[in-house]
PDB file of N, CA and C in Angstrom:
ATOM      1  N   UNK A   1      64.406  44.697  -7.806  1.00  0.00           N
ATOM      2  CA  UNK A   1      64.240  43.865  -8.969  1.00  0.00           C
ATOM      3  C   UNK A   1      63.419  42.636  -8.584  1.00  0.00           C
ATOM      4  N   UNK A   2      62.015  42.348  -9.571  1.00  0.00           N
ATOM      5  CA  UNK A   2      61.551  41.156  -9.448  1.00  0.00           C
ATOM      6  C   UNK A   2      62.746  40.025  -9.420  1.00  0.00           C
ATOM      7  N   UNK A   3      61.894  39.177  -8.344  1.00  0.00           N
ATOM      8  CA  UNK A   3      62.474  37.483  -8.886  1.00  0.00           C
ATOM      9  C   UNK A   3      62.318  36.900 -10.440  1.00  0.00           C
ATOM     10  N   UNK A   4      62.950  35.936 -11.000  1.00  0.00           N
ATOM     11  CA  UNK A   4      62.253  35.822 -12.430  1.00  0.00           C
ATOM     12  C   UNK A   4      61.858  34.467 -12.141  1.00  0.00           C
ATOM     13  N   UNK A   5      60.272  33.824 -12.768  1.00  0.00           N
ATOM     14  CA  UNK A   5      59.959  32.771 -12.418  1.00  0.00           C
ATOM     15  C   UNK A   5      60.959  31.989 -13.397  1.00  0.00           C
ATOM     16  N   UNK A   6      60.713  30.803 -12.881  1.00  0.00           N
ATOM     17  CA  UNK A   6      62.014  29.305 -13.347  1.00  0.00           C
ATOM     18  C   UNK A   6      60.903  29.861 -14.904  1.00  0.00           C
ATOM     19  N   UNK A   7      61.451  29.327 -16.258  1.00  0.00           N
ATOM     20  CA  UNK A   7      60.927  29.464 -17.187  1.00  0.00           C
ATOM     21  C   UNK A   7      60.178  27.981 -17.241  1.00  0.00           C
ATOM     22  N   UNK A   8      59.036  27.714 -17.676  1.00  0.00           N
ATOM     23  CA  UNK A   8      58.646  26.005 -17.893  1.00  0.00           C
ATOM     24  C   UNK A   8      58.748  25.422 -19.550  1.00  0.00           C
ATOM     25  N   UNK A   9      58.794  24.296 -19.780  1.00  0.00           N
ATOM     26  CA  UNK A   9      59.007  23.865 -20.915  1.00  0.00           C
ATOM     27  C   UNK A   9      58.400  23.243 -21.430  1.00  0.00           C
ATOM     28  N   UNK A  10      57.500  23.156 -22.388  1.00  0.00           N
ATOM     29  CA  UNK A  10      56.881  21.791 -22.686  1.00  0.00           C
ATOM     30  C   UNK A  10      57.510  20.359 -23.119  1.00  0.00           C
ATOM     31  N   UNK A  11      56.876  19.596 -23.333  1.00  0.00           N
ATOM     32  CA  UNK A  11      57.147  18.114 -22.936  1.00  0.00           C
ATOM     33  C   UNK A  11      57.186  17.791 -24.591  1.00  0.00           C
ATOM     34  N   UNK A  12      58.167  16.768 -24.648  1.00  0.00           N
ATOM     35  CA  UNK A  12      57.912  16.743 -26.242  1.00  0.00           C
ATOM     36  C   UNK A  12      56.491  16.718 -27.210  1.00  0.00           C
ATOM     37  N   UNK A  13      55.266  16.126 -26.364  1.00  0.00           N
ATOM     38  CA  UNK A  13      54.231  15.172 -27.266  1.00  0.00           C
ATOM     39  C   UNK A  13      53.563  17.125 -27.249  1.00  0.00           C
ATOM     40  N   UNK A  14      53.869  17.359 -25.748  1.00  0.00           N
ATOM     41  CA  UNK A  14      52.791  18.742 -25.508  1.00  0.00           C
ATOM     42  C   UNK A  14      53.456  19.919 -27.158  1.00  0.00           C
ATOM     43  N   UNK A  15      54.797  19.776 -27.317  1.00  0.00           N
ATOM     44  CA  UNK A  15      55.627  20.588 -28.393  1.00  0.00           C
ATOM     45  C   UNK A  15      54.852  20.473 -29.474  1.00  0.00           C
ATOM     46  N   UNK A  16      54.750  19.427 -30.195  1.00  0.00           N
ATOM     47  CA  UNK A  16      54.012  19.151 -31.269  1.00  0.00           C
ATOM     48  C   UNK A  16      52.510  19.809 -31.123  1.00  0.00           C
ATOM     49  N   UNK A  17      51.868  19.577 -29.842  1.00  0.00           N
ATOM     50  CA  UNK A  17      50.924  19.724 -30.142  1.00  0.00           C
ATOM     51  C   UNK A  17      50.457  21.502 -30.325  1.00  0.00           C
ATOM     52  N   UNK A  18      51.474  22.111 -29.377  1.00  0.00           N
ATOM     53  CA  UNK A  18      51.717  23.654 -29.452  1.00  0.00           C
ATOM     54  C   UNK A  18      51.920  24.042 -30.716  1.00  0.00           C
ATOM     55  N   UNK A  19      53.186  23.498 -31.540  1.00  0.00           N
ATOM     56  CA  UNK A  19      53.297  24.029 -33.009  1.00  0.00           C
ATOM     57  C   UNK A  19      52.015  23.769 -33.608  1.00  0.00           C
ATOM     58  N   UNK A  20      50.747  22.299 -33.579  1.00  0.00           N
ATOM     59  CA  UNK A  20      50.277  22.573 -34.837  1.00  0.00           C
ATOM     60  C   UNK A  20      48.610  23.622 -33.836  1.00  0.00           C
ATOM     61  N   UNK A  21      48.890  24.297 -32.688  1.00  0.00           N
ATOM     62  CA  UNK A  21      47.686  24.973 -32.575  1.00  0.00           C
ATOM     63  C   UNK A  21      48.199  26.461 -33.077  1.00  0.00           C
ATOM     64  N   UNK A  22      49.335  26.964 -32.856  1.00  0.00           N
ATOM     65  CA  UNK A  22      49.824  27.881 -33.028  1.00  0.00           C
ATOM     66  C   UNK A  22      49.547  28.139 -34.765  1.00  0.00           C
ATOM     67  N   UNK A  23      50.209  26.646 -35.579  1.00  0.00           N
ATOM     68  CA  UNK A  23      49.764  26.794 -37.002  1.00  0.00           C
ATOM     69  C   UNK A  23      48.557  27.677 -37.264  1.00  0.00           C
ATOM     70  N   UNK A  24      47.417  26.718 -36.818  1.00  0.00           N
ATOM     71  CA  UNK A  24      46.153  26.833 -37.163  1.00  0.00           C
ATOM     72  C   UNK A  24      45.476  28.194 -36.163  1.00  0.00           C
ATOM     73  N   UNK A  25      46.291  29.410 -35.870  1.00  0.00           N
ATOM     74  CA  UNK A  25      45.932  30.259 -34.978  1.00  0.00           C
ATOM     75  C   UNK A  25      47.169  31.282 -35.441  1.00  0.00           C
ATOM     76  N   UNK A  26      46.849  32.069 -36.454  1.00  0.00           N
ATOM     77  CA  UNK A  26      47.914  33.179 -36.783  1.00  0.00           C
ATOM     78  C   UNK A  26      48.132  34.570 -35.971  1.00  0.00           C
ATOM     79  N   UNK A  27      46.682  34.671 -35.582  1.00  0.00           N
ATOM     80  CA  UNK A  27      46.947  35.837 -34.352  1.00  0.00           C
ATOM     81  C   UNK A  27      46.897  35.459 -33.116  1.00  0.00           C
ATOM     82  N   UNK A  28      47.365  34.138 -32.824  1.00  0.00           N
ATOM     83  CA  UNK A  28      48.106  33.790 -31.393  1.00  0.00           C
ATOM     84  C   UNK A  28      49.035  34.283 -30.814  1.00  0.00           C
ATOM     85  N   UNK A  29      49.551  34.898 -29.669  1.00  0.00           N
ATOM     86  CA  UNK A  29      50.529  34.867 -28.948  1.00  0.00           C
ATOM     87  C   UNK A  29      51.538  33.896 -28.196  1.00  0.00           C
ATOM     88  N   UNK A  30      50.588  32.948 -27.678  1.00  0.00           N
ATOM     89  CA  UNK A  30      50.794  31.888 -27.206  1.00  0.00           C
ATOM     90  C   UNK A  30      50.040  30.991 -26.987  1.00  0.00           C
ATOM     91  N   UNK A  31      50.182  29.653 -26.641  1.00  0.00           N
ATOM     92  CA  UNK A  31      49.752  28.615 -25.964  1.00  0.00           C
ATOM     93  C   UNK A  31      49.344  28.214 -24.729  1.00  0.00           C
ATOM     94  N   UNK A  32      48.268  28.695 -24.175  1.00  0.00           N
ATOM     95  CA  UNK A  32      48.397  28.120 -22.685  1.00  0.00           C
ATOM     96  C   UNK A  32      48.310  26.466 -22.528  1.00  0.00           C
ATOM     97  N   UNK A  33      49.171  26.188 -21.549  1.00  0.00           N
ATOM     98  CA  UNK A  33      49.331  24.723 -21.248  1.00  0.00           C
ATOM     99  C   UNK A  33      49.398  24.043 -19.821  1.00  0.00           C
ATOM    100  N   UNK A  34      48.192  23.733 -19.862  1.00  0.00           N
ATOM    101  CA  UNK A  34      47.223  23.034 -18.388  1.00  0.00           C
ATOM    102  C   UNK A  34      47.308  21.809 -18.336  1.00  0.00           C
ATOM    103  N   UNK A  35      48.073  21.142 -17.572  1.00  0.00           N
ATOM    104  CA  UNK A  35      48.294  19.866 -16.655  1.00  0.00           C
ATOM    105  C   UNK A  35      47.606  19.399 -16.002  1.00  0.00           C
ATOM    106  N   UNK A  36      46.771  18.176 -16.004  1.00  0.00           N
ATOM    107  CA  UNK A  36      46.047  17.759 -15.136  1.00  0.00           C
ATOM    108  C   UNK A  36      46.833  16.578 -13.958  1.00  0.00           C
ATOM    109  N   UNK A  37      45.889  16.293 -12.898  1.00  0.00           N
ATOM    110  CA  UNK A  37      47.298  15.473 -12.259  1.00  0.00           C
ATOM    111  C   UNK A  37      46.811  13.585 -12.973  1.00  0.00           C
ATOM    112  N   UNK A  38      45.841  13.795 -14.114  1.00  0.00           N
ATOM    113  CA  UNK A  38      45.761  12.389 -14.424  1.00  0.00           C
ATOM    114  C   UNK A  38      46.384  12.033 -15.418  1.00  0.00           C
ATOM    115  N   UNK A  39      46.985  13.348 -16.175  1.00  0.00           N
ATOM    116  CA  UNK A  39      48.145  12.752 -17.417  1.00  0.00           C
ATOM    117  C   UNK A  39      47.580  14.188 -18.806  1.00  0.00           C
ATOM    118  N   UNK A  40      45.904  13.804 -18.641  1.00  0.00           N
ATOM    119  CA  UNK A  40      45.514  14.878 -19.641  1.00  0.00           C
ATOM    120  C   UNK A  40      46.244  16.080 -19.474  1.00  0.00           C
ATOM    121  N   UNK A  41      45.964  16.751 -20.668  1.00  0.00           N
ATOM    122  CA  UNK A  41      46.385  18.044 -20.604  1.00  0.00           C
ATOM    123  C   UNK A  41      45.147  18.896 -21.924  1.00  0.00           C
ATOM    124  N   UNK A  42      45.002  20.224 -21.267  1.00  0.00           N
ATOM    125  CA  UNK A  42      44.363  21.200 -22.090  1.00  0.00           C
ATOM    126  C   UNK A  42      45.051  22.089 -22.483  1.00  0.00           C
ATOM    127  N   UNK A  43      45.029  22.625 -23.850  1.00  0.00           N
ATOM    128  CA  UNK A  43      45.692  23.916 -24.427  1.00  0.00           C
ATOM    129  C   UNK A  43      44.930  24.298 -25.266  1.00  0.00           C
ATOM    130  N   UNK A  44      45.007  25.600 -25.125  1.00  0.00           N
ATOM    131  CA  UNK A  44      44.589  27.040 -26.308  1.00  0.00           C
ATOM    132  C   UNK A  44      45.424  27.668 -26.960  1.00  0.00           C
ATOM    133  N   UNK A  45      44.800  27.912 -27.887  1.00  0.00           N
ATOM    134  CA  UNK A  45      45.538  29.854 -28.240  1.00  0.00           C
ATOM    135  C   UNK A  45      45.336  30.620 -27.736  1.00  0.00           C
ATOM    136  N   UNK A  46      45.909  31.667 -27.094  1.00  0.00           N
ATOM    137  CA  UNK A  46      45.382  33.039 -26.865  1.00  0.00           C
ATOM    138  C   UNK A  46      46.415  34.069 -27.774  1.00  0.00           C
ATOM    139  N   UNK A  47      45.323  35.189 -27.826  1.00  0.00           N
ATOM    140  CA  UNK A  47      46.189  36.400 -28.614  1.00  0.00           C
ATOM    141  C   UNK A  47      46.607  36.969 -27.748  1.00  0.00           C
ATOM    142  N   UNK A  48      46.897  38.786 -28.467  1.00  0.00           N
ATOM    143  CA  UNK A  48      47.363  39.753 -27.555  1.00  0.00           C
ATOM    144  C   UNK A  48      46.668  40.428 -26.612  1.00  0.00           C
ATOM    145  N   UNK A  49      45.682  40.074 -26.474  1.00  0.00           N
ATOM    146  CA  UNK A  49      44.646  40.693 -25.534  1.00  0.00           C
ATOM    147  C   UNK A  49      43.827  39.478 -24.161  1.00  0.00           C
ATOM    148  N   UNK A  50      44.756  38.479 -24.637  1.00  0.00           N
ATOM    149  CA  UNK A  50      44.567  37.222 -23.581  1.00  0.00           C
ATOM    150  C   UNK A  50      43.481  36.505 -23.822  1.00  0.00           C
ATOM    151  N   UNK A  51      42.756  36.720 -24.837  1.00  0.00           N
ATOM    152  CA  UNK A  51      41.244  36.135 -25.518  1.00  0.00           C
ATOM    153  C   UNK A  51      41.890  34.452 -25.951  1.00  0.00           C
ATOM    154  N   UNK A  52      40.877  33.779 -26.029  1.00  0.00           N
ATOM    155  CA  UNK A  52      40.651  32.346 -26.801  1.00  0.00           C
ATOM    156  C   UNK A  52      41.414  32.550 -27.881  1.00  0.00           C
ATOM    157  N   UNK A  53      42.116  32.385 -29.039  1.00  0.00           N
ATOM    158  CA  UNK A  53      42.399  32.555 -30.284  1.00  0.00           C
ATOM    159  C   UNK A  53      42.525  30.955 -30.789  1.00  0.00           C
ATOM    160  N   UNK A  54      41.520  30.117 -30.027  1.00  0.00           N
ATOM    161  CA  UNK A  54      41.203  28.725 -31.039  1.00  0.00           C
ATOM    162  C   UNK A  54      40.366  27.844 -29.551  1.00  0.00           C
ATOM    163  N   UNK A  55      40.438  26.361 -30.302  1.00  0.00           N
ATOM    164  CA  UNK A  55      39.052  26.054 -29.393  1.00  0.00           C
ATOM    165  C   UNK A  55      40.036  25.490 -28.123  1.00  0.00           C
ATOM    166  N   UNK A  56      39.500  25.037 -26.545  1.00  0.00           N
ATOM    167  CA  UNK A  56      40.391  24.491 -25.708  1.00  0.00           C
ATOM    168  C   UNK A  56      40.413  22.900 -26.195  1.00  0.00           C
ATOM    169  N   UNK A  57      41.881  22.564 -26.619  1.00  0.00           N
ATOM    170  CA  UNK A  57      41.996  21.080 -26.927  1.00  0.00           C
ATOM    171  C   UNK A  57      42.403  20.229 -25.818  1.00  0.00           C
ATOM    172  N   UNK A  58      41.463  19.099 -25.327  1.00  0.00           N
ATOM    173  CA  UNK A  58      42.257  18.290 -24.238  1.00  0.00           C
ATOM    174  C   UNK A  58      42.410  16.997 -25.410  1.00  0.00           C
ATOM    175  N   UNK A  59      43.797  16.341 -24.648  1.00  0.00           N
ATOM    176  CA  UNK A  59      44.631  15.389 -25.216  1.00  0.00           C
ATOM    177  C   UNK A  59      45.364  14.608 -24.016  1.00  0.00           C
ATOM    178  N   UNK A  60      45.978  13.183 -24.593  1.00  0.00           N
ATOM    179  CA  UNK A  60      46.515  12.555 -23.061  1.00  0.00           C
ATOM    180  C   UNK A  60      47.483  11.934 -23.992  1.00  0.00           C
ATOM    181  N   UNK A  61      48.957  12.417 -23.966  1.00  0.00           N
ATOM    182  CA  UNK A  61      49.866  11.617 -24.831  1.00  0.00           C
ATOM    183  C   UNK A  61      49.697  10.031 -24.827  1.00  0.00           C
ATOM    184  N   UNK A  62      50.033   9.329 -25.965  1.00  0.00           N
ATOM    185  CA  UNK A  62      49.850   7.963 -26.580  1.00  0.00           C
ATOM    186  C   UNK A  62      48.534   7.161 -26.294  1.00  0.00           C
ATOM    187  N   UNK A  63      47.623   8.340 -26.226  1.00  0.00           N
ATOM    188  CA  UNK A  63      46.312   7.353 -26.028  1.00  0.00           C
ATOM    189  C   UNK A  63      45.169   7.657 -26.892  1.00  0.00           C
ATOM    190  N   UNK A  64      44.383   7.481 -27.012  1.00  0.00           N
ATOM    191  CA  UNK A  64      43.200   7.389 -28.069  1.00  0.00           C
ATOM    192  C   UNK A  64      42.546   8.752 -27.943  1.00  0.00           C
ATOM    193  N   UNK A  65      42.003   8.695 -26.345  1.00  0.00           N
ATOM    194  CA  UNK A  65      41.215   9.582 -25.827  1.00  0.00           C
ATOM    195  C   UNK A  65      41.757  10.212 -24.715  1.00  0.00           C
ATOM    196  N   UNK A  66      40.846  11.460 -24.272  1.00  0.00           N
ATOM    197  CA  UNK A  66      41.037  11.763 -22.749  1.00  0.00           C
ATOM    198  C   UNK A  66      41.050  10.701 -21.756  1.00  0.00           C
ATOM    199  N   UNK A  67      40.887  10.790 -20.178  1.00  0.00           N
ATOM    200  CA  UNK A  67      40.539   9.537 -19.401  1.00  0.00           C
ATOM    201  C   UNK A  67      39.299  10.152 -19.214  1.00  0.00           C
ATOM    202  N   UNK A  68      38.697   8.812 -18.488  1.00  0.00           N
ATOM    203  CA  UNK A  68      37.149   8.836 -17.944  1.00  0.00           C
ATOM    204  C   UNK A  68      36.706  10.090 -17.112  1.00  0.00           C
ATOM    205  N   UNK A  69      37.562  10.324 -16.214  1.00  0.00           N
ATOM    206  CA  UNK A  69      37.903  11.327 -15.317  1.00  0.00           C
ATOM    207  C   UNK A  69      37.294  13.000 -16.163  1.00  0.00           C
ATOM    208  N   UNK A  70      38.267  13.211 -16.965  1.00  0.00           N
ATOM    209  CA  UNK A  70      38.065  14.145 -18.176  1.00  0.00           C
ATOM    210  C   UNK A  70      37.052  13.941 -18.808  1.00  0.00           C
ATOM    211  N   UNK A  71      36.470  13.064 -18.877  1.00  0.00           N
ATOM    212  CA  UNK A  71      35.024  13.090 -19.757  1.00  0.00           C
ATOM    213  C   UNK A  71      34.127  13.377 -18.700  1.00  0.00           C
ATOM    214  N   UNK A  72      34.536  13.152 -17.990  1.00  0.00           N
ATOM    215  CA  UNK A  72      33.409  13.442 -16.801  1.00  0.00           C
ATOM    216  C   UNK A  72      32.995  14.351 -16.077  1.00  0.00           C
ATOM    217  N   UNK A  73      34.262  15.586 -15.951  1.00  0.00           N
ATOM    218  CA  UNK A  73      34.341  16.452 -15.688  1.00  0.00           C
ATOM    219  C   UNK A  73      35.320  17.524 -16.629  1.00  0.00           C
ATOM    220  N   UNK A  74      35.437  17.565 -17.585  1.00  0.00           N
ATOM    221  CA  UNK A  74      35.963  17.948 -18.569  1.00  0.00           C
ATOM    222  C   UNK A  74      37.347  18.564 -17.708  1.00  0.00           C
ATOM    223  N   UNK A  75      38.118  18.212 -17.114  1.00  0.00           N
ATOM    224  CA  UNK A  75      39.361  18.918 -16.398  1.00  0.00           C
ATOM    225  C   UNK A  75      38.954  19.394 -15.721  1.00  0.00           C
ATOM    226  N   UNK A  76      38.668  19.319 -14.735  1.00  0.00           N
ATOM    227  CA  UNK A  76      38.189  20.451 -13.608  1.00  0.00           C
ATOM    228  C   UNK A  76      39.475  21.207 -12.695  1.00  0.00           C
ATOM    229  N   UNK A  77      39.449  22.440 -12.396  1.00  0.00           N
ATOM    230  CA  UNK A  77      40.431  22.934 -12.479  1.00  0.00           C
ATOM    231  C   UNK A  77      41.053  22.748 -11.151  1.00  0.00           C
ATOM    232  N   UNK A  78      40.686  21.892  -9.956  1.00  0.00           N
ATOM    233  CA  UNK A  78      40.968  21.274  -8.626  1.00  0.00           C
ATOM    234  C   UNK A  78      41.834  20.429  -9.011  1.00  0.00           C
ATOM    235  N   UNK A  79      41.793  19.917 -10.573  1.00  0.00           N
ATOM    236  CA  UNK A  79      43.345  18.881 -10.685  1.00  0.00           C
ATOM    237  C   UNK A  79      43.893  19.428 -11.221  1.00  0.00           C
ATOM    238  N   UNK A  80      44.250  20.962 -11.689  1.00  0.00           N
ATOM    239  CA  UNK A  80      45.544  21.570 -12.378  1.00  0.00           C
ATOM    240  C   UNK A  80      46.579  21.294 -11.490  1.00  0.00           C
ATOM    241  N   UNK A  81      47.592  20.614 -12.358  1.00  0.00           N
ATOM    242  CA  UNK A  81      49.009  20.422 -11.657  1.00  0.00           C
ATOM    243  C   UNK A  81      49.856  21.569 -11.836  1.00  0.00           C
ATOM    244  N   UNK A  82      49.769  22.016 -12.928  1.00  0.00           N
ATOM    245  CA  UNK A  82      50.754  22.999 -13.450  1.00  0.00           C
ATOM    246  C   UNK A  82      50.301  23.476 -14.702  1.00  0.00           C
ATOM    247  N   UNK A  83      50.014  24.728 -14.828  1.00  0.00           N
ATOM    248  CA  UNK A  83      49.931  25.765 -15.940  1.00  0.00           C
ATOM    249  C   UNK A  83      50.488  26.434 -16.531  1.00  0.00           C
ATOM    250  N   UNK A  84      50.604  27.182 -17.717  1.00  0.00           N
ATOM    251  CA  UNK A  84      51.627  28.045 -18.375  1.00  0.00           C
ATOM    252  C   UNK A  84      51.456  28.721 -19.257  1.00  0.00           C
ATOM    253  N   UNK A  85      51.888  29.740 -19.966  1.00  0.00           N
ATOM    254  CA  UNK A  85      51.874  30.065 -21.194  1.00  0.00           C
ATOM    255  C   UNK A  85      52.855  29.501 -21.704  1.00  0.00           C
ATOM    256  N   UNK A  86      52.791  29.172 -23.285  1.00  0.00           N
ATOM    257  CA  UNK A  86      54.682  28.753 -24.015  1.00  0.00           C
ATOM    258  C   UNK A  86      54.080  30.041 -25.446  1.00  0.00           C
ATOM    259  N   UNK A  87      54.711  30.981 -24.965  1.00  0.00           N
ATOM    260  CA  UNK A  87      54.937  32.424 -25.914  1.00  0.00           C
ATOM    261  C   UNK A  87      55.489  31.780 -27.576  1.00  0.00           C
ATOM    262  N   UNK A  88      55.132  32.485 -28.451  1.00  0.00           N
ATOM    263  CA  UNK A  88      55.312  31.827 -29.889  1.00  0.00           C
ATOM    264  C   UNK A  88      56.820  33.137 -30.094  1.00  0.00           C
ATOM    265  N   UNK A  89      57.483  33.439 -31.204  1.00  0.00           N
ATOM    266  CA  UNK A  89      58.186  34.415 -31.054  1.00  0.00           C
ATOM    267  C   UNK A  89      57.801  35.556 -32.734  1.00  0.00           C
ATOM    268  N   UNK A  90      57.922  36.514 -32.174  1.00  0.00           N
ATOM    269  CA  UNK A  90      58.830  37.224 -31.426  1.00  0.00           C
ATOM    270  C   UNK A  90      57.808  37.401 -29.731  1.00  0.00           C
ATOM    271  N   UNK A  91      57.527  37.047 -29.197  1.00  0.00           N
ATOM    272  CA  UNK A  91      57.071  37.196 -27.700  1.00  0.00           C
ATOM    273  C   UNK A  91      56.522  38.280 -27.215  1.00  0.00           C
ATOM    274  N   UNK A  92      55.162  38.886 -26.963  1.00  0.00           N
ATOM    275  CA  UNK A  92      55.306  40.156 -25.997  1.00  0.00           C
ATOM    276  C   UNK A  92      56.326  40.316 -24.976  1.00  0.00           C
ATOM    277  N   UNK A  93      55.810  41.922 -24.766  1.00  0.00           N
ATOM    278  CA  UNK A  93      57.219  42.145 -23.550  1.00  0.00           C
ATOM    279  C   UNK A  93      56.627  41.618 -22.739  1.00  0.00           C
ATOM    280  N   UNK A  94      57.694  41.621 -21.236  1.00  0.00           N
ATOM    281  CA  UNK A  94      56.999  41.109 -19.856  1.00  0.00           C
ATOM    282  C   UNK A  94      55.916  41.403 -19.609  1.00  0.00           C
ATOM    283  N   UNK A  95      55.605  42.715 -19.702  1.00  0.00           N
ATOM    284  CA  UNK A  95      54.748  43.681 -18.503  1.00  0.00           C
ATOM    285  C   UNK A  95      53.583  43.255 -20.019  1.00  0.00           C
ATOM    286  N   UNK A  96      53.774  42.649 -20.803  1.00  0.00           N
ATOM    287  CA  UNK A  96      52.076  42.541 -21.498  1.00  0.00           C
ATOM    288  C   UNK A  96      51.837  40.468 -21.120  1.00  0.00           C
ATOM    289  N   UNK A  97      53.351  40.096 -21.303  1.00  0.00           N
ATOM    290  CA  UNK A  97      52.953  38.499 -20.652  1.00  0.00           C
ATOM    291  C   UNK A  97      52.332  38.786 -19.673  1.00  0.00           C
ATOM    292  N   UNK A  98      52.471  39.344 -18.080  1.00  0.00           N
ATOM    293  CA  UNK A  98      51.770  39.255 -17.226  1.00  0.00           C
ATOM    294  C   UNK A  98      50.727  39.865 -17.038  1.00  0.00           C
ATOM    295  N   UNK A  99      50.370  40.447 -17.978  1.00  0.00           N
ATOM    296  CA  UNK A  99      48.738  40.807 -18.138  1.00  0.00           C
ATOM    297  C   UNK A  99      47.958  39.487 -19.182  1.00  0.00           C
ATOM    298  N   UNK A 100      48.686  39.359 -19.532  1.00  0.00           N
ATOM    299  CA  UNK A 100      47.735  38.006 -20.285  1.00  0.00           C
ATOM    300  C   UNK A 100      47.948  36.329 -19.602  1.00  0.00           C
ATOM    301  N   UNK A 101      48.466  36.637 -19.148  1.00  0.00           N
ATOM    302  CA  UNK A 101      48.875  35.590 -18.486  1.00  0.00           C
ATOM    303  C   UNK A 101      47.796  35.224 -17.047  1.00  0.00           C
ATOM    304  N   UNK A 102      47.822  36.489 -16.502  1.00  0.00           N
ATOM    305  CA  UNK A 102      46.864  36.516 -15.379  1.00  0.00           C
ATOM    306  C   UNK A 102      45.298  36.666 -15.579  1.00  0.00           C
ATOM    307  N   UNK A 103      45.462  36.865 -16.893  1.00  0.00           N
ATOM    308  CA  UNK A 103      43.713  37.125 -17.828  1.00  0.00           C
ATOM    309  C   UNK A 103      43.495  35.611 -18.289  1.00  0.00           C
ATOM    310  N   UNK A 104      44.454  34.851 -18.487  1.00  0.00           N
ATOM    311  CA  UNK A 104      44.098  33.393 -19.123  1.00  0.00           C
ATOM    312  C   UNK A 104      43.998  32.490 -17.966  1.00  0.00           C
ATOM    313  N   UNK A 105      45.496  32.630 -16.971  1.00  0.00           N
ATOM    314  CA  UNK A 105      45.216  31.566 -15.659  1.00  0.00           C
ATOM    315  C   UNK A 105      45.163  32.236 -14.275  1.00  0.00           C
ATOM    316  N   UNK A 106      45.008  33.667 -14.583  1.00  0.00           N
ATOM    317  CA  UNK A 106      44.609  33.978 -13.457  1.00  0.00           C
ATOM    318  C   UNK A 106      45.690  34.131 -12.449  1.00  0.00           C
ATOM    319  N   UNK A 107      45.566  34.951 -11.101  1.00  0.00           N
ATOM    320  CA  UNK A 107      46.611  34.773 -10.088  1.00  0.00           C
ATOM    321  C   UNK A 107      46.553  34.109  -9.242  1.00  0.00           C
ATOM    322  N   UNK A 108      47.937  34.334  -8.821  1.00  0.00           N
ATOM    323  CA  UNK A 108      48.553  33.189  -7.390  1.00  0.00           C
ATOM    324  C   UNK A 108      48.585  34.043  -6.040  1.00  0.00           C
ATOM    325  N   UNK A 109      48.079  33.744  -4.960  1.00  0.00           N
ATOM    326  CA  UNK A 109      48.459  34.458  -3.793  1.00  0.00           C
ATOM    327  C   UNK A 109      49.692  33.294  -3.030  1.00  0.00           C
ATOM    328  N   UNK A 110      50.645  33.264  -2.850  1.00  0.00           N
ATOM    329  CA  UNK A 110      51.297  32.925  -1.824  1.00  0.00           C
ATOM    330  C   UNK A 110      50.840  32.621  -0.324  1.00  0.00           C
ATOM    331  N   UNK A 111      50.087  31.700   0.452  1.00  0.00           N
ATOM    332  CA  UNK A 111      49.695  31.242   1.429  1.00  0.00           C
ATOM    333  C   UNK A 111      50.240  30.568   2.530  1.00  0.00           C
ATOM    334  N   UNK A 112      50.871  30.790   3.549  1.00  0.00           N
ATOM    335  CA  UNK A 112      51.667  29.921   4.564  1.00  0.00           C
ATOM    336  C   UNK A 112      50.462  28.797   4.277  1.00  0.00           C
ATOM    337  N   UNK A 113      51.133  27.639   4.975  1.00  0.00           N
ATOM    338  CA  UNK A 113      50.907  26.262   5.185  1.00  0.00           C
ATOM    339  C   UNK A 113      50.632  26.098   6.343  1.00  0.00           C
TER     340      UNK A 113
END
């Protein structure tokens, strides 16, 4: 039996912002949700086939704009802190999350230190 990864959660401001992309994205599956380590964050829709299903929105809770950083390099993916899908419901099964999942952020190899 697989391990099961810890499940992740979004953050309240990131919640809101999931419900209104999900709104505006009826054949979404989910939300992917990309952490930068400067506060921004990017999210999409994707459908069932792991495609775009709306545009990538970056946002930085209680602030106007992205930071400078983000404008400058629009997120570059050397500062992802932490990534995710947050599944809408009723949810694909596993074995189709981890095909879309690895089609949106791709895989992890495990590397000694």
């Amino acid at each position: 039996m697989a391990a099961k990864k810890a499940q992740r959660t979004p953050e309240q401001g990131e919640q809101a912002m999931i419900e209104g992309i999900l709104e505006g994205s009826p054949e979404a599956v989910g939300v992917a949700v990309i952490r930068l380590n400067c506060g921004c964050r990017k999210m999409a829709a994707v459908d069932s086939n792991g495609e775009p299903a709306s545009k990538i929105i970056m946002y930085r809770d209680l602030a106007e704009s992205i930071c400078e950083q983000c404008r400058e390099d629009n997120g570059d993916y050397m500062r992802v802190t932490e990534q995710f899908i947050h599944w809408n419901t009723p949810a694909p099964d596993d074995s189709q999350k981890s095909i879309i999942s690895a089609k949106v952020l791709g895989t992890t190899e495990n590397h000694p230190q």
